[in-house]
C-alpha atoms as a PDB file:
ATOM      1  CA  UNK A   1      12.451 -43.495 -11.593  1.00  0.00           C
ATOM      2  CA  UNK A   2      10.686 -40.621 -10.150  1.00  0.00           C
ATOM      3  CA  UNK A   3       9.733 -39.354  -6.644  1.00  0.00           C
ATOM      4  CA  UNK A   4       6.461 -37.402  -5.233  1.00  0.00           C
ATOM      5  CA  UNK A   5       7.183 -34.130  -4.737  1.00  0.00           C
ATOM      6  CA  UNK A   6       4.787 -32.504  -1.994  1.00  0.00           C
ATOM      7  CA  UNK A   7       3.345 -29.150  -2.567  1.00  0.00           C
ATOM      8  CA  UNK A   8       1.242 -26.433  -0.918  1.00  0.00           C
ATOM      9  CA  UNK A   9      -2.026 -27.947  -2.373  1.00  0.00           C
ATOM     10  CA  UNK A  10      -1.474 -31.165  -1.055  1.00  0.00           C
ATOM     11  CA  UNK A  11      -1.090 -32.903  -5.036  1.00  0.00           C
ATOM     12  CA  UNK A  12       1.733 -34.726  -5.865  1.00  0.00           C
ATOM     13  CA  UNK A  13       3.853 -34.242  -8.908  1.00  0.00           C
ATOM     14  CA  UNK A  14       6.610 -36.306 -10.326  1.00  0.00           C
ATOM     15  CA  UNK A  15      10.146 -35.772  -9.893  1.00  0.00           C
ATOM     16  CA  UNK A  16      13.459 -37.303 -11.402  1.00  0.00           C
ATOM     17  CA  UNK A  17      15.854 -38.631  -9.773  1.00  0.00           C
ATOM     18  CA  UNK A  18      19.856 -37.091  -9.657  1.00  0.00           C
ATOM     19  CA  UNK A  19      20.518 -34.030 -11.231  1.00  0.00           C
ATOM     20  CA  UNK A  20      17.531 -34.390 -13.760  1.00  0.00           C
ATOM     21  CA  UNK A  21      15.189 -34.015 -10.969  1.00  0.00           C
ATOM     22  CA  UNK A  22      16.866 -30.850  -9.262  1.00  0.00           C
ATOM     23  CA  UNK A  23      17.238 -28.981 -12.393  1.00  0.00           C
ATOM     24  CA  UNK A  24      13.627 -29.797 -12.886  1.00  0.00           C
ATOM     25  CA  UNK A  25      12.437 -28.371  -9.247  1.00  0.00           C
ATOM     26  CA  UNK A  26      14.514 -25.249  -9.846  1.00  0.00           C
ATOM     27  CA  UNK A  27      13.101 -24.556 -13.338  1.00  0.00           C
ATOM     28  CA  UNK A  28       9.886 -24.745 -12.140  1.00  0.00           C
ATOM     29  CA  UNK A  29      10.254 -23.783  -8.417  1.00  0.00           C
ATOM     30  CA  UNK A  30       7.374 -26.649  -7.877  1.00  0.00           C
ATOM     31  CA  UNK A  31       7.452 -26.215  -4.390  1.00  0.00           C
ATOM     32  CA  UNK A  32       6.796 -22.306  -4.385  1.00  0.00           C
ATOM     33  CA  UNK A  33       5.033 -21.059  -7.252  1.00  0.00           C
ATOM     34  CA  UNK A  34       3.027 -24.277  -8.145  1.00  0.00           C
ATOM     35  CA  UNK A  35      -0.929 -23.036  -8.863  1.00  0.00           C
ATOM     36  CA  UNK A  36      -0.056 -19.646  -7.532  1.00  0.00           C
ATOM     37  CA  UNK A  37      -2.426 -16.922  -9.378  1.00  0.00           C
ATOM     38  CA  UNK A  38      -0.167 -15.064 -11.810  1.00  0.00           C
ATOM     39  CA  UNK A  39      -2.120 -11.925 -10.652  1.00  0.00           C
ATOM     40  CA  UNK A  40      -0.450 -12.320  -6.837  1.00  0.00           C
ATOM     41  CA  UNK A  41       2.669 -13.256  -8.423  1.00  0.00           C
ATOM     42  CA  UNK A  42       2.480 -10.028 -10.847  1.00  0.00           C
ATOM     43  CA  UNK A  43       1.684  -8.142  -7.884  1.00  0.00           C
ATOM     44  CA  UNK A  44       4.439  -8.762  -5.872  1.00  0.00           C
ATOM     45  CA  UNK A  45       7.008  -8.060  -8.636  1.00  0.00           C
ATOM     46  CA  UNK A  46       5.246  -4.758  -8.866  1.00  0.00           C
ATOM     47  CA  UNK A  47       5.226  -3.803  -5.358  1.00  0.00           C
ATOM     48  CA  UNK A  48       9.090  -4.856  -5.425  1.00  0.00           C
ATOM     49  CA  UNK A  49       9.765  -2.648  -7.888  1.00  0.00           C
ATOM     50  CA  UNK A  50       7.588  -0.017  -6.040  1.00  0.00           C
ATOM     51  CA  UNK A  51       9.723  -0.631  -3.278  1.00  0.00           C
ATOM     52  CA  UNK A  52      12.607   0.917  -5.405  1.00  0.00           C
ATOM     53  CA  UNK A  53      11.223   3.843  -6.247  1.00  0.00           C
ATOM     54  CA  UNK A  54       9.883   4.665  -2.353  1.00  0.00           C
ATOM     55  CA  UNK A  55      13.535   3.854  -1.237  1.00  0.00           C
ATOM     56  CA  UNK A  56      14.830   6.311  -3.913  1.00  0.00           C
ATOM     57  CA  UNK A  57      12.582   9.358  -2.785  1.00  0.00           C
ATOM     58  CA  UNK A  58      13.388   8.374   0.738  1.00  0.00           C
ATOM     59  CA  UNK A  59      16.786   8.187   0.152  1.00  0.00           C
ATOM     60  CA  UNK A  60      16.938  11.233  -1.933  1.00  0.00           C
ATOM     61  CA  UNK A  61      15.262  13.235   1.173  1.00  0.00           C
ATOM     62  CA  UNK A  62      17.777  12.609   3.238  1.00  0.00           C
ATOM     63  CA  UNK A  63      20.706  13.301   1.196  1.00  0.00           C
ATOM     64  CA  UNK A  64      18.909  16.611   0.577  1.00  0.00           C
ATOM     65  CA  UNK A  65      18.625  17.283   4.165  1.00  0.00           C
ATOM     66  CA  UNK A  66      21.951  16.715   5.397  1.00  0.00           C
ATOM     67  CA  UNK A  67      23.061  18.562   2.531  1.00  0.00           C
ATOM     68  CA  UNK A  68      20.813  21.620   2.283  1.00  0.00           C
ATOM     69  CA  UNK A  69      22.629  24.965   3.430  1.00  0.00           C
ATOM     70  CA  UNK A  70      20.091  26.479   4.797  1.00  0.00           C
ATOM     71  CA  UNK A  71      17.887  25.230   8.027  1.00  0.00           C
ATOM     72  CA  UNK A  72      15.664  22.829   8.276  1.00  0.00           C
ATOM     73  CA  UNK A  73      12.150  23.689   8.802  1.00  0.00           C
ATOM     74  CA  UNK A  74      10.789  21.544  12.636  1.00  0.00           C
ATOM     75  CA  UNK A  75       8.303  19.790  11.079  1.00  0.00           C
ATOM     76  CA  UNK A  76       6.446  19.588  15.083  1.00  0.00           C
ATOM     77  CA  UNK A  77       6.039  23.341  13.871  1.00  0.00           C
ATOM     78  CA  UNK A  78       5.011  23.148   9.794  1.00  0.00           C
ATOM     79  CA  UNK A  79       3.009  20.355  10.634  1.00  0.00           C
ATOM     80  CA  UNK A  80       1.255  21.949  14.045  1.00  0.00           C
ATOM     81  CA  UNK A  81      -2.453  22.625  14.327  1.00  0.00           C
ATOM     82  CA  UNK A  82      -4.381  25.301  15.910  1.00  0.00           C
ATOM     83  CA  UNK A  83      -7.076  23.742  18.386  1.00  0.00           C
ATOM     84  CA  UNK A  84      -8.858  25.635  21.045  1.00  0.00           C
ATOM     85  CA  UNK A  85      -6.324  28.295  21.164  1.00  0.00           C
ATOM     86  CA  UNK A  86      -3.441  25.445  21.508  1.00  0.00           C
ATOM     87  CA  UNK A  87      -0.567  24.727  18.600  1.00  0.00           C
ATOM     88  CA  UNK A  88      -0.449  20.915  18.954  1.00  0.00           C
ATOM     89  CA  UNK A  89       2.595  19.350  16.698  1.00  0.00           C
ATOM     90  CA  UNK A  90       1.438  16.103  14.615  1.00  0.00           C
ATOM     91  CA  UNK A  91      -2.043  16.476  15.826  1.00  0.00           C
ATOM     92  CA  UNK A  92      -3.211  15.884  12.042  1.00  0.00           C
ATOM     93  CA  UNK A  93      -0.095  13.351  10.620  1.00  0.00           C
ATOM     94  CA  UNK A  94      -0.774  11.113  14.000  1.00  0.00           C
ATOM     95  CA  UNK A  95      -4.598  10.926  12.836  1.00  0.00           C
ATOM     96  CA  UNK A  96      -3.634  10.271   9.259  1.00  0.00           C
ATOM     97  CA  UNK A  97      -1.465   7.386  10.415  1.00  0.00           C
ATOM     98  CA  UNK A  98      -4.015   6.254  12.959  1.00  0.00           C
ATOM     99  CA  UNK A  99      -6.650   5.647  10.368  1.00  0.00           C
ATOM    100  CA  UNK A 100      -4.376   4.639   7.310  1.00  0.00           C
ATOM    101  CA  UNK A 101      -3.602   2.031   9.881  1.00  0.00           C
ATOM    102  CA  UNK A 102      -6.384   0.523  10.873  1.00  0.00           C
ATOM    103  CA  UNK A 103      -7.723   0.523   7.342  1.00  0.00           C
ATOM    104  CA  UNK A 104      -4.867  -1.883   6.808  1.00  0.00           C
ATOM    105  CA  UNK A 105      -6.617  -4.051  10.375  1.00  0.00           C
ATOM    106  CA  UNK A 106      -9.912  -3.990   8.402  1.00  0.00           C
ATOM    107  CA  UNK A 107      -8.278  -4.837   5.143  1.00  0.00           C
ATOM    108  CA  UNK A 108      -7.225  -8.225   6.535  1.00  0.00           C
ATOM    109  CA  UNK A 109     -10.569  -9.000   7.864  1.00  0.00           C
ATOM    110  CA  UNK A 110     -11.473  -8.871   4.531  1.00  0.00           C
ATOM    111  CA  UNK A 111      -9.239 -11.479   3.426  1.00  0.00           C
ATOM    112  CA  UNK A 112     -10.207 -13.339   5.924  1.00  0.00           C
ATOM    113  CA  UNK A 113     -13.858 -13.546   5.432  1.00  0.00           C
ATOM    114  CA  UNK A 114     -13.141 -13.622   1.913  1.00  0.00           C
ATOM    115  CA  UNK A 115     -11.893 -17.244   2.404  1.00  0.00           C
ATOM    116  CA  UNK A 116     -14.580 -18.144   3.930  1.00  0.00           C
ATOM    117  CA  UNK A 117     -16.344 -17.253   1.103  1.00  0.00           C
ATOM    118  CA  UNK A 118     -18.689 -15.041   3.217  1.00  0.00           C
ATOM    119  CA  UNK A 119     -19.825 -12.435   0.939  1.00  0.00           C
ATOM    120  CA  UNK A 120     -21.706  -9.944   2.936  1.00  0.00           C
ATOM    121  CA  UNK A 121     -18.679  -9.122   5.309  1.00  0.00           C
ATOM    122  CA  UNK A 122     -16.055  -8.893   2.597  1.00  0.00           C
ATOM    123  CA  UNK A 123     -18.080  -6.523   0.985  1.00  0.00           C
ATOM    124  CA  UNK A 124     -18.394  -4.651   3.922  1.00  0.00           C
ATOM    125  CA  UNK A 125     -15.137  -4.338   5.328  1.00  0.00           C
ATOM    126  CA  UNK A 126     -13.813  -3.768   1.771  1.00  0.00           C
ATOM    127  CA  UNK A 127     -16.099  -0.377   1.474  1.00  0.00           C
ATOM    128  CA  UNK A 128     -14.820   0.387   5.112  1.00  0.00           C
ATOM    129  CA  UNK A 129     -11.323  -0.044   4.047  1.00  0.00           C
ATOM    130  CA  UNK A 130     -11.860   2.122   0.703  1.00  0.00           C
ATOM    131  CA  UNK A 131     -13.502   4.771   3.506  1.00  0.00           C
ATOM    132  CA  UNK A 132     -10.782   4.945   5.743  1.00  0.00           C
ATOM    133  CA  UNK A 133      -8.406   5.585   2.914  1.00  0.00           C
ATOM    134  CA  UNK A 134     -10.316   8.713   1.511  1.00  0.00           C
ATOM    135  CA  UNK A 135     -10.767  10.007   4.700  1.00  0.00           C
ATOM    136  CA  UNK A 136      -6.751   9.584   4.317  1.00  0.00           C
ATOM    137  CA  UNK A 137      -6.575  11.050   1.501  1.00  0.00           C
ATOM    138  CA  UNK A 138      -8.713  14.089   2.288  1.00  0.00           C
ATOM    139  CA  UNK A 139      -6.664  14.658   5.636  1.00  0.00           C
ATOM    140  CA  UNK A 140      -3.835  14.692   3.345  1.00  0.00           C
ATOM    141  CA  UNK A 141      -5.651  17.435   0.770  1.00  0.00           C
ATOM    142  CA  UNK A 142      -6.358  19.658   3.573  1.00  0.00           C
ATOM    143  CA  UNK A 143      -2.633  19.195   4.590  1.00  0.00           C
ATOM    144  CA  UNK A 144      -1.198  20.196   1.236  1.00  0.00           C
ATOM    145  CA  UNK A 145      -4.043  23.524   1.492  1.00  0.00           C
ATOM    146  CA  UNK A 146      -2.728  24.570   4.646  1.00  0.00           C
ATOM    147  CA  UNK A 147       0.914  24.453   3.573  1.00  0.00           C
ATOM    148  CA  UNK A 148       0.217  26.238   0.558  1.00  0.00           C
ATOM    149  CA  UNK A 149      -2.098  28.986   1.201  1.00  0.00           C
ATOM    150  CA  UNK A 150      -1.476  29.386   4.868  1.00  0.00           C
ATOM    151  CA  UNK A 151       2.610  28.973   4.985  1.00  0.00           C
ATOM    152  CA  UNK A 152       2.926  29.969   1.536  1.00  0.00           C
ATOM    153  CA  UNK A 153       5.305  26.440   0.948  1.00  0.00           C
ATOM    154  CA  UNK A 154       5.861  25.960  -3.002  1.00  0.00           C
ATOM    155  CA  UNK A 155       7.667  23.305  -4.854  1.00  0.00           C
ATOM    156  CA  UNK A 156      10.548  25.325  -5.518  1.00  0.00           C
ATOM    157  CA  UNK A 157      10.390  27.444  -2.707  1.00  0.00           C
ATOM    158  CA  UNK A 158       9.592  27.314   1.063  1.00  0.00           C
ATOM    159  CA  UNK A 159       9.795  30.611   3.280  1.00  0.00           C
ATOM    160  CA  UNK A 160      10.144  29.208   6.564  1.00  0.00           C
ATOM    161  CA  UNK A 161      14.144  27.355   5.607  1.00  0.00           C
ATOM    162  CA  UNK A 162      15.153  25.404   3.031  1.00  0.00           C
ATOM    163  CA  UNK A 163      14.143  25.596  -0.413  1.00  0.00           C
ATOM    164  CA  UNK A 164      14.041  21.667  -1.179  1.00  0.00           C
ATOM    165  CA  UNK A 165      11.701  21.331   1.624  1.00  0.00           C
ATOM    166  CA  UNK A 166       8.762  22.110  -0.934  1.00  0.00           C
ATOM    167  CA  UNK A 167       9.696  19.721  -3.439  1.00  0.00           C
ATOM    168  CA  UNK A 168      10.515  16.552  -1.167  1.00  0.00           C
ATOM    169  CA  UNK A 169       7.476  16.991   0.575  1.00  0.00           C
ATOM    170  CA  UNK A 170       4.929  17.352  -2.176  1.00  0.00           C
ATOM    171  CA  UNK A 171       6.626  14.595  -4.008  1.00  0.00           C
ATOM    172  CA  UNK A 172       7.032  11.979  -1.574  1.00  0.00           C
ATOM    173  CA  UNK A 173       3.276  12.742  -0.270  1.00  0.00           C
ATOM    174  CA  UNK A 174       2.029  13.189  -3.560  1.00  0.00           C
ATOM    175  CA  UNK A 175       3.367  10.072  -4.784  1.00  0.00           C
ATOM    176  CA  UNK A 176       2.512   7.823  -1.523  1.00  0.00           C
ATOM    177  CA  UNK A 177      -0.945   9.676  -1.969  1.00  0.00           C
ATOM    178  CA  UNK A 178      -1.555   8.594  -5.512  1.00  0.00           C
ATOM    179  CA  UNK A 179      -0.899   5.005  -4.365  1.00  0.00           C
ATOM    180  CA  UNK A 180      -3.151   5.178  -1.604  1.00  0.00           C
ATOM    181  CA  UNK A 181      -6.424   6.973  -4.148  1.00  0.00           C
ATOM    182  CA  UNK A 182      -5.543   3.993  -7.211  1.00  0.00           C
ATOM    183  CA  UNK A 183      -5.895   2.140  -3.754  1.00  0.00           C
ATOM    184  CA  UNK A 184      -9.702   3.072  -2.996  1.00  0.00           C
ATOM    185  CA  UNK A 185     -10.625   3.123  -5.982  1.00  0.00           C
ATOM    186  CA  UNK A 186      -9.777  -0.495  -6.710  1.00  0.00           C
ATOM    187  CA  UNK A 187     -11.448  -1.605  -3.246  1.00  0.00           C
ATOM    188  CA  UNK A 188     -14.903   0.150  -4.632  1.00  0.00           C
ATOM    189  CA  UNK A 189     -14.307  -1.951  -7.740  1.00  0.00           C
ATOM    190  CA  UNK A 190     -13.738  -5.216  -5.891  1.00  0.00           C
ATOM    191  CA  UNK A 191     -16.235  -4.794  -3.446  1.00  0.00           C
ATOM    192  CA  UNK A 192     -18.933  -4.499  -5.913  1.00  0.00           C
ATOM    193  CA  UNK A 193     -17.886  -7.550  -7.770  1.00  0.00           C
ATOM    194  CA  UNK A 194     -17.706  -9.576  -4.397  1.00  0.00           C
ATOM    195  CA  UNK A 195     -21.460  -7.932  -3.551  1.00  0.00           C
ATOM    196  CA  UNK A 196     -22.529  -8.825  -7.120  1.00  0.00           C
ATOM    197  CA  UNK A 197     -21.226 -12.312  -7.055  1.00  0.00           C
ATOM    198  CA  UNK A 198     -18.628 -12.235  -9.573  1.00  0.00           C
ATOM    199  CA  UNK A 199     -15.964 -14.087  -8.014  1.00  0.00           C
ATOM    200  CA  UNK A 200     -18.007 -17.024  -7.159  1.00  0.00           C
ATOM    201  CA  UNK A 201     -19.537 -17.608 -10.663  1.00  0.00           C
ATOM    202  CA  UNK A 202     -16.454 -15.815 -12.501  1.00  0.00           C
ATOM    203  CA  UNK A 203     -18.002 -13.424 -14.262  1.00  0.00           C
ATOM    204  CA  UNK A 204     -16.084 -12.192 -17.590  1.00  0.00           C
ATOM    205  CA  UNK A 205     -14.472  -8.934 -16.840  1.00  0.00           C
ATOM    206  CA  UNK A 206     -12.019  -6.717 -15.135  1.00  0.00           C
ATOM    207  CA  UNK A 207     -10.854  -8.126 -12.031  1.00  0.00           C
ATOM    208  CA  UNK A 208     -12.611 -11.232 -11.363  1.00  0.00           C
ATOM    209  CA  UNK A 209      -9.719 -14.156 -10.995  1.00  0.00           C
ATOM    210  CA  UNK A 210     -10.517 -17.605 -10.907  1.00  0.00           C
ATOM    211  CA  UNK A 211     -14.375 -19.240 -10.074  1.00  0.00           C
ATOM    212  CA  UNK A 212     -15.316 -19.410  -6.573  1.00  0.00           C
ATOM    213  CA  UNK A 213     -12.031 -18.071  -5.461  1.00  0.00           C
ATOM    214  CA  UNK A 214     -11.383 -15.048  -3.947  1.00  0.00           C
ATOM    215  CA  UNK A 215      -7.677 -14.593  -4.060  1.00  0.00           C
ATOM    216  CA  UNK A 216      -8.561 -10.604  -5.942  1.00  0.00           C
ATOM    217  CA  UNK A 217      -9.470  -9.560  -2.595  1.00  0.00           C
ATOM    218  CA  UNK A 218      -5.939 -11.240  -1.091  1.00  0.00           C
ATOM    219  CA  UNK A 219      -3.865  -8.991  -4.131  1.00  0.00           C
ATOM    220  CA  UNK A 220      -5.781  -5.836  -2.971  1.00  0.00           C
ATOM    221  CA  UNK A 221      -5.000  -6.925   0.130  1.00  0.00           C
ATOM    222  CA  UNK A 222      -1.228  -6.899  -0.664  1.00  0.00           C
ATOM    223  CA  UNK A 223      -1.532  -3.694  -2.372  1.00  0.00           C
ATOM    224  CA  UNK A 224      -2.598  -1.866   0.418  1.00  0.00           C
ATOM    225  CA  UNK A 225      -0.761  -3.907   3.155  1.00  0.00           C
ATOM    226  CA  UNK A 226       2.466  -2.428   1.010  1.00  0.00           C
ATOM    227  CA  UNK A 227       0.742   1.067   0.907  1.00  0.00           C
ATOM    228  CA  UNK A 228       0.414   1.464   4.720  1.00  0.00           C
ATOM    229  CA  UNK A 229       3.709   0.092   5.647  1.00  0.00           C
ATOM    230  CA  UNK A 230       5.427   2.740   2.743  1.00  0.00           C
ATOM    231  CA  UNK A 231       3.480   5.350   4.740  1.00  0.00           C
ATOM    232  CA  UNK A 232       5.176   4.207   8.264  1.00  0.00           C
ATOM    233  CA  UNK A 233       8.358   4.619   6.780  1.00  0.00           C
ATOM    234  CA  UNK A 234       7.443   8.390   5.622  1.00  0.00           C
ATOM    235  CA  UNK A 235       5.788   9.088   8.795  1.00  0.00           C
ATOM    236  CA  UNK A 236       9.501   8.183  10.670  1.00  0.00           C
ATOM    237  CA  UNK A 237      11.552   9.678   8.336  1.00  0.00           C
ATOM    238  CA  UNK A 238      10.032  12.581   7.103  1.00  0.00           C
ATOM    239  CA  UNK A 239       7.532  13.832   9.587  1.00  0.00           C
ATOM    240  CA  UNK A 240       9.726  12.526  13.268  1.00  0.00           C
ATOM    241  CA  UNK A 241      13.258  13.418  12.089  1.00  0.00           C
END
C-alpha cells in the first residue's frame, strides 16, 4: 500500500510503505529536487565548487600575509585616491562595492518581475544589472592601471613592501573580476531573449529553459547573487585588514 507524498508543486506522488518507501524518498529526494530545472541544480553544484576555489585564494592570502617577511603594504594608502588636493583611503573600493551591490538589489527585481512574467521590466532591470557590473568592472580596470603604472606594483614584485602583495592581489581581483565580466555578458544575452520573447514561446537555442517559464533569469540570478557576496568577502579580507 502506498501513501501521498506532498511536494513543492502541490502533485502527489506515490510512496511505499516501511523501508521500501524511505529508500525510495532518499533515492529520489522527492521532496527536494522533484521538477527542479537541472540548469538551477547544475548551477548550484558549480557555484559550490566555485566556492572552493574563492576559499582557497582567500585562504592562501592570508597565510601569505602572516607569513611574508617583509611589511605589509596599508592598503587605506595603495588603495587611496587623490581628490581636490585630498588622499581619501577606499574612496574607489567603497564605490566599487556600493554599485556591485546594488546591482545584486536590481538583480532580484528581475527575478521578481520575471515571475510575473512581465517582460518589459525584466528586460530592463536585467540591462541595468549588466550596467552596473561594467561600470564594476571598469572601476576595477582603472584600479589595476593605477597600481601598475602609477605605484609600479607587478605580479612578482611590489616596491612599496612585500613582494606577494602583487600576485595575491591581481589574482584574487582578476579572478573575482572574470566572474563578474562572464557575469554581464550573460545578463546581455538573457535580456535579449526575455525582450525577444524566447522564454515564453521557448525558442530553440542557447539559454532559453523551459516554455513560458522564466527560471534562466532565477540561475543568472544565482550567479550573480554568489558573485557579489564572493566580492564582500574580498572587500573584508583583503582591502579592510
Amino acid at each position: 500500500m502506498t501513501q501521498p507524498a506532498l511536494v513543492s508543486t502541490g502533485q502527489t506522488l506515490p510512496l511505499s510503505e516501511g523501508m521500501p518507501g524511505v529508500v525510495a524518498d532518499w533515492s529520489s529526494d522527492q521532496r527536494a529536487f522533484k521538477n527542479v530545472p537541472w540548469g538551477k541544480a547544475m548551477m548550484w553544484i558549480f557555484l559550490l565548487s566555485d566556492t572552493f576555489i574563492f576559499s582557497s585564494f582567500l585562504i592562501s592570502y592570508m597565510t601569505v600575509r602572516m607569513s611574508a617577511t617583509e611589511p605589509w603594504p596599508n592598503p587605506s594608502e595603495v588603495f587611496a585616491l587623490t581628490l581636490f588636493g585630498k588622499s581619501i583611503p577606499l574612496i574607489l573600493i567603497a564605490i566599487m562595492t556600493f554599485v556591485l551591490i546594488s546591482s545584486s538589489g536590481t538583480m532580484a527585481m528581475a527575478v521578481k518581475f520575471g515571475y510575473e512574467k512581465n517582460r518589459k521590466m525584466t528586460f530592463i532591470l536585467l540591462l541595468i544589472t549588466a550596467a552596473l557590473g561594467a561600470t564594476f568592472v571598469g572601476m576595477q580596470a582603472f584600479e589595476w592601471t593605477k597600481l601598475i603604472l602609477d605605484e609600479g606594483i607587478r605580479p612578482w614584485g611590489n616596491p612599496l613592501g612585500a613582494a606577494q602583495f602583487g600576485s595575491v592581489f591581481f589574482m584574487i581581483t582578476g579572478f573575482h573580476g572574470t566572474h563578474v565580466s562572464i557575469g554581464v555578458i550573460f545578463l546581455i544575452i538573457v535580456a535579449i531573449k526575455v525582450i525577444r520573447g524566447d522564454l515564453d514561446h521557448q525558442r530553440p537555442g542557447f539559454m532559453t529553459g523551459r516554455k513560458g517559464n522564466y527560471e534562466m533569469v532565477e540561475i543568472m540570478g544565482l550567479y550573480w547573487h554568489f558573485v557579489d557576496l564572493v566580492w564582500v568577502f574580498i572587500f573584508a579580507v583583503f582591502y579592510l585588514w
